[in-house]
Protein backbone atom coordinates (compact mmCIF):
# COMPACT_ATOMS: atom_id res chain seq x y z
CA UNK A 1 1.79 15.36 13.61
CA UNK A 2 -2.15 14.41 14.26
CA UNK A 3 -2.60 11.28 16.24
CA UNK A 4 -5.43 9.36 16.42
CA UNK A 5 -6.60 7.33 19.05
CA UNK A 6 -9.08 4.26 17.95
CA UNK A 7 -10.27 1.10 19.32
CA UNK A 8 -8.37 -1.00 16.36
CA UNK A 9 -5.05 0.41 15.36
CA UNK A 10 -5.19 0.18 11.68
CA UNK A 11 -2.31 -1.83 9.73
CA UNK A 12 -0.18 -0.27 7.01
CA UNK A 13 2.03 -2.21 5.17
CA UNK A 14 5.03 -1.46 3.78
CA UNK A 15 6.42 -2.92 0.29
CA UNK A 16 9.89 -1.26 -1.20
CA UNK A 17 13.22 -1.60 -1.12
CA UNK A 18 16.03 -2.95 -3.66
CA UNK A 19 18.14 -6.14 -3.74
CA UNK A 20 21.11 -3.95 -2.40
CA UNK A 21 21.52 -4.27 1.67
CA UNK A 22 20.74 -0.90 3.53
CA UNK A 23 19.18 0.32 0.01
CA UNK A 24 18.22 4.53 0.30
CA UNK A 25 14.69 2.90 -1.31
CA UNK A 26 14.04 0.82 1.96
CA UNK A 27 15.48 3.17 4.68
CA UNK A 28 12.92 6.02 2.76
CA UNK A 29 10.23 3.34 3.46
CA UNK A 30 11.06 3.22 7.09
CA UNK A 31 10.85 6.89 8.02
CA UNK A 32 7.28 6.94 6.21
CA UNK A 33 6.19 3.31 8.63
CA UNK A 34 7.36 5.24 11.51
CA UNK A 35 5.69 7.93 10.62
CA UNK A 36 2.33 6.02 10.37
CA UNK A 37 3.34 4.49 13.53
CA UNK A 38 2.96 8.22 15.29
CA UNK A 39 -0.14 8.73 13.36
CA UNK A 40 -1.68 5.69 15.76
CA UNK A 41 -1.19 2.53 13.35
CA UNK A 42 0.80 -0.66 13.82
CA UNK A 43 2.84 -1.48 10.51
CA UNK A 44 4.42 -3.99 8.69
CA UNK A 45 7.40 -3.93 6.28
CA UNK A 46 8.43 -6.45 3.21
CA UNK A 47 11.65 -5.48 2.25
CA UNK A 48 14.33 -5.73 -0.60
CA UNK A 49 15.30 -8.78 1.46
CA UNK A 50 11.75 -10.61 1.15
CA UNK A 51 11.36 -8.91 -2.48
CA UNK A 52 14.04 -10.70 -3.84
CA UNK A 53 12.61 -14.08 -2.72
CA UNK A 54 9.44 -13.77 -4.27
CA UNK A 55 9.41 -15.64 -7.81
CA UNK A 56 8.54 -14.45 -10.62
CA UNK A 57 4.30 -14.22 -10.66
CA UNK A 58 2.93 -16.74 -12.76
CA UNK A 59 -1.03 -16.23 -12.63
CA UNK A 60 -1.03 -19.66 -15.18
CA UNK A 61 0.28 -21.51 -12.11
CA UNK A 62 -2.11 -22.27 -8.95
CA UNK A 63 0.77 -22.95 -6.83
CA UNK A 64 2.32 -20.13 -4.26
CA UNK A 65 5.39 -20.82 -2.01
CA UNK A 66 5.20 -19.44 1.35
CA UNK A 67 6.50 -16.00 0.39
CA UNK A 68 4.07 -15.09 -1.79
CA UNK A 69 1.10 -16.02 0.30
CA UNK A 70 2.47 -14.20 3.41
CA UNK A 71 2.87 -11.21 0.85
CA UNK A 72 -0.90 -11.87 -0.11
CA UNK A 73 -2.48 -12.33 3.13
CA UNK A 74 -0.66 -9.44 4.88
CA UNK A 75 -2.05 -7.18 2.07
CA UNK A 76 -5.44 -8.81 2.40
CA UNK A 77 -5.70 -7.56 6.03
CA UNK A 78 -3.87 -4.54 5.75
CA UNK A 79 -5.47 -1.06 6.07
CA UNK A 80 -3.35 1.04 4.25
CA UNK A 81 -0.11 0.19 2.34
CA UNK A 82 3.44 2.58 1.72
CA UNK A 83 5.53 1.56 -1.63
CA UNK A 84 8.57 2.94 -1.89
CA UNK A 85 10.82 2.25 -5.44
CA UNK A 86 13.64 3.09 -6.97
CA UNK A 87 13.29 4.69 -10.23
CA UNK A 88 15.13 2.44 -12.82
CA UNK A 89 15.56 3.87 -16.54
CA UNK A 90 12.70 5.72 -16.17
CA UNK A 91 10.17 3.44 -14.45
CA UNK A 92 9.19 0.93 -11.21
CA UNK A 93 12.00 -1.59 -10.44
CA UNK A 94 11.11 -4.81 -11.21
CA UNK A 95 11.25 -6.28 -7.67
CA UNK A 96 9.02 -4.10 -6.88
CA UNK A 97 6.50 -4.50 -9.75
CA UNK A 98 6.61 -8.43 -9.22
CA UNK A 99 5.60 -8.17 -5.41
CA UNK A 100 2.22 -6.21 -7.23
CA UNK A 101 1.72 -8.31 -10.02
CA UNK A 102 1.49 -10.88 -7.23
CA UNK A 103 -1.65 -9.19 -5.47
CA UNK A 104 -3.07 -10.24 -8.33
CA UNK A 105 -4.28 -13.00 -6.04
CA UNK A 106 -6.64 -10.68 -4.15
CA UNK A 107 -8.84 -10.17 -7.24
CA UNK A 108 -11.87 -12.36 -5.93
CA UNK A 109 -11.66 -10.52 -2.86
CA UNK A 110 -14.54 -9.14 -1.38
CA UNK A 111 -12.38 -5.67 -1.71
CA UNK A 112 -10.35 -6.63 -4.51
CA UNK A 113 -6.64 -5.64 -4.83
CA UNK A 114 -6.11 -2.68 -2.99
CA UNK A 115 -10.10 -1.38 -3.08
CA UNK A 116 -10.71 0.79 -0.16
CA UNK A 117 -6.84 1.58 0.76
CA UNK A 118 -4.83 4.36 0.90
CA UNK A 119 -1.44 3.83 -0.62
CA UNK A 120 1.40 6.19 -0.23
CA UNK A 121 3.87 6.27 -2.94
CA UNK A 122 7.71 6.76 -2.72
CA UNK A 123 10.39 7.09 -5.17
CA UNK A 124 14.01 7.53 -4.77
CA UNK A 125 16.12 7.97 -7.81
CA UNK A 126 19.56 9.36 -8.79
CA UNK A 127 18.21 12.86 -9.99
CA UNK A 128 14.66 14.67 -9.96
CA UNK A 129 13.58 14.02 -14.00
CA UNK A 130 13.28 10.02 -12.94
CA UNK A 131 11.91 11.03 -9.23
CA UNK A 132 8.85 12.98 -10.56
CA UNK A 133 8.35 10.10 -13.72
CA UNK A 134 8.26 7.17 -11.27
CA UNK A 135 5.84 8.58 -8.78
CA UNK A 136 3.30 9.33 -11.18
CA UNK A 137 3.41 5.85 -12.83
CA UNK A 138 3.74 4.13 -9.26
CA UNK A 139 0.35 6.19 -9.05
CA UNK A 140 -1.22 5.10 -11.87
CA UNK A 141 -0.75 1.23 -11.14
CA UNK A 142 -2.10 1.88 -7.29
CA UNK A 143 -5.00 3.67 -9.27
CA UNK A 144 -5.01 0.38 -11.18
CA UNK A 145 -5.05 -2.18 -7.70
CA UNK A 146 -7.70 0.65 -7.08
CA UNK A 147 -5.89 1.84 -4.37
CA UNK A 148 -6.55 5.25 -3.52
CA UNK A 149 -2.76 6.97 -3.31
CA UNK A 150 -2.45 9.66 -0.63
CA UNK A 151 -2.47 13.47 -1.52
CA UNK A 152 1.21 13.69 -0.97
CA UNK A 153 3.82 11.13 -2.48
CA UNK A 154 7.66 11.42 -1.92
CA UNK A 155 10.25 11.89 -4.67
CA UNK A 156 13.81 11.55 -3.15
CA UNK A 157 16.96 12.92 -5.13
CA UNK A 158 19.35 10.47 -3.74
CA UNK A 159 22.04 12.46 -5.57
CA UNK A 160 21.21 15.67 -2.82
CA UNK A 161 19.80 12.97 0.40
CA UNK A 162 21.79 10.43 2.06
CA UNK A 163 20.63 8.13 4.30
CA UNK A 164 23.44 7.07 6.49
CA UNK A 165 21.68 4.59 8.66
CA UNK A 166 18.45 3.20 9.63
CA UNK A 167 17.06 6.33 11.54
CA UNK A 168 19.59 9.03 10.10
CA UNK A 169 18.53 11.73 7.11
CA UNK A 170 21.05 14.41 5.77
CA UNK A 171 17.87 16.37 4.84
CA UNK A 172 15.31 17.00 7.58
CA UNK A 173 13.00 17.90 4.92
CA UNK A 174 13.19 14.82 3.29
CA UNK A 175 12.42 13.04 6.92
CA UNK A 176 9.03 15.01 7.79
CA UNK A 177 7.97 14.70 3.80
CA UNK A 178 8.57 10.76 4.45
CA UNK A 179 6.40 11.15 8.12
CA UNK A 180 3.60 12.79 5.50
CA UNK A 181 3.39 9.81 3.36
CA UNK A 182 2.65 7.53 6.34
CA UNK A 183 0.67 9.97 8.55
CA UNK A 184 -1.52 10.43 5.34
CA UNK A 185 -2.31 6.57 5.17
CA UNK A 186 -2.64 6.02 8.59
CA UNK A 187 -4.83 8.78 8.81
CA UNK A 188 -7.56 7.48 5.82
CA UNK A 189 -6.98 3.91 6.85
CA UNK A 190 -8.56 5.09 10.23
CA UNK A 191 -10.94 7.38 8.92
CA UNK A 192 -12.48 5.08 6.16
CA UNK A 193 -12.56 1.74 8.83
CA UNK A 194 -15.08 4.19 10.99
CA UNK A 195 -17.06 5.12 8.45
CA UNK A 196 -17.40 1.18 7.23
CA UNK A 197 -18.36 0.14 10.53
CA UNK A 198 -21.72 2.36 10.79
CA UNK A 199 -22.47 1.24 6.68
CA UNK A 200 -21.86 -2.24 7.67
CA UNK A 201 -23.87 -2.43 10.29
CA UNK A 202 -26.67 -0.50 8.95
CA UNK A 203 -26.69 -3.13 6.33
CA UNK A 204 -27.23 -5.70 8.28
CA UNK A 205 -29.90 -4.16 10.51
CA UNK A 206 -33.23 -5.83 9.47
CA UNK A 207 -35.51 -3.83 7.78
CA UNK A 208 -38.99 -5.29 7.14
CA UNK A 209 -40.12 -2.59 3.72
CA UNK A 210 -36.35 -3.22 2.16
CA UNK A 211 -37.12 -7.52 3.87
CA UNK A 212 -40.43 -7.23 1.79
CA UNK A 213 -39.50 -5.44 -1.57
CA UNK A 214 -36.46 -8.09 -1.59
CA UNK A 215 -38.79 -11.18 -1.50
CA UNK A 216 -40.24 -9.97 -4.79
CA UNK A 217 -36.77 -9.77 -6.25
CA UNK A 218 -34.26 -12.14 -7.53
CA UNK A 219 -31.77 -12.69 -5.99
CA UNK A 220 -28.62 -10.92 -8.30
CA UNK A 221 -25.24 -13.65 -8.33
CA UNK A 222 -22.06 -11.63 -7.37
CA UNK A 223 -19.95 -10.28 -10.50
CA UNK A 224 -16.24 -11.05 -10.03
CA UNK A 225 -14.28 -9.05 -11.68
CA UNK A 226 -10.47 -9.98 -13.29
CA UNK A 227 -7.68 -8.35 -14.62
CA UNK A 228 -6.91 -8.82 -18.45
């Protein structure tokens, strides 16, 4: 596994898990942080346990409780993000899908939603039809947060893996596919933050011809854009 050594250790944060204690969903989850970990990144994980907290989003209401706004900030500063689900009659649990409706919040941003983040996507399910269905919708709504999700993503037959503990895996496979997923965010959450620093400050290097053509110009107000 590549590691990377870098003045800021990127943050990845983790979101997945089920309302079930010890879920297969949320011990997938943790091989994948630890595997961003080794990759050089510190990480964060909001699990089942937190999930199942959250309310019900309610983008008509202004009020948050305290959950939802750690939720929000964390993602708001976080590098990269891991989601692991379950795949439930064919689709995204709906813990799950609530803590993402919720980063609806970010939209106003300046990166909205998940803009500019790797996100590596995991499903676990009880037989491969509903593995490979889930991770390519839990691909398409990251591609809707525009998140960018990582080359590899992580289908897990629970019905052939067992996960008999926190850092146990009856298929070593299954373990360095899982250290993929996070070693792949880490890895473009560290990349893409060093190429935004030399943009960044480029931009704000003064330039008297682009200081000149912009005092003829008007200045443009910022769109903001919104889900429907």
């Amino acid at each position: 596994m590549t590691s990377f050594h870098h003045p800021r250790r990127p943050l990845v944060v983790g979101i997945g898990g089920t309302t079930r204690a010890a879920s297969s969903t949320e011990r997938a989850l943790g091989f994948a942080l630890r595997g961003a970990e080794a990759a050089g990144a510190r990480t964060r994980l909001f699990g089942g346990t937190f999930l199942h907290s959250l309310p019900h989003y309610a983008p008509e209401h202004s009020e948050r409780t305290d959950e939802q706004l750690e939720l929000i900030e964390a993602v708001r500063h976080a590098d990269a993000l891991i989601i692991a689900t379950p795949g439930y009659h064919g689709g995204v649990s709906g813990l799950v899908k609530n803590a993402l409706d919720t980063l609806e919040e970010l939209r106003a941003d300046e990166r909205p939603y998940l803009d500019g983040r790797a996100v590596g996507c995991i499903v676990t399910a009880y037989g491969w039809q509903a593995a490979g269905s889930v991770l390519t919708s839990l691909r398409a709504i990251v591609h809707a947060l525009r998140g960018w999700p990582t080359p590899f993503g992580a289908g897990i037959n629970t019905l052939e893996t067992r996960f008999d503990s926190v850092d146990t895996c009856s298929d070593a496979k299954v373990v360095d596919q899982l250290a993929t997923v996070g070693q792949q965010a880490a890895q473009f959450a560290l990349a893409f933050t060093a190429q935004r620093a030399p943009a960044a400050n480029a931009t704000n290097a003064p330039n008297s011809t682009n200081a000149a053509h912009g005092a003829n110009q008007q200045t443009q107000p910022a769109r903001k854009l919104h889900a429907v």
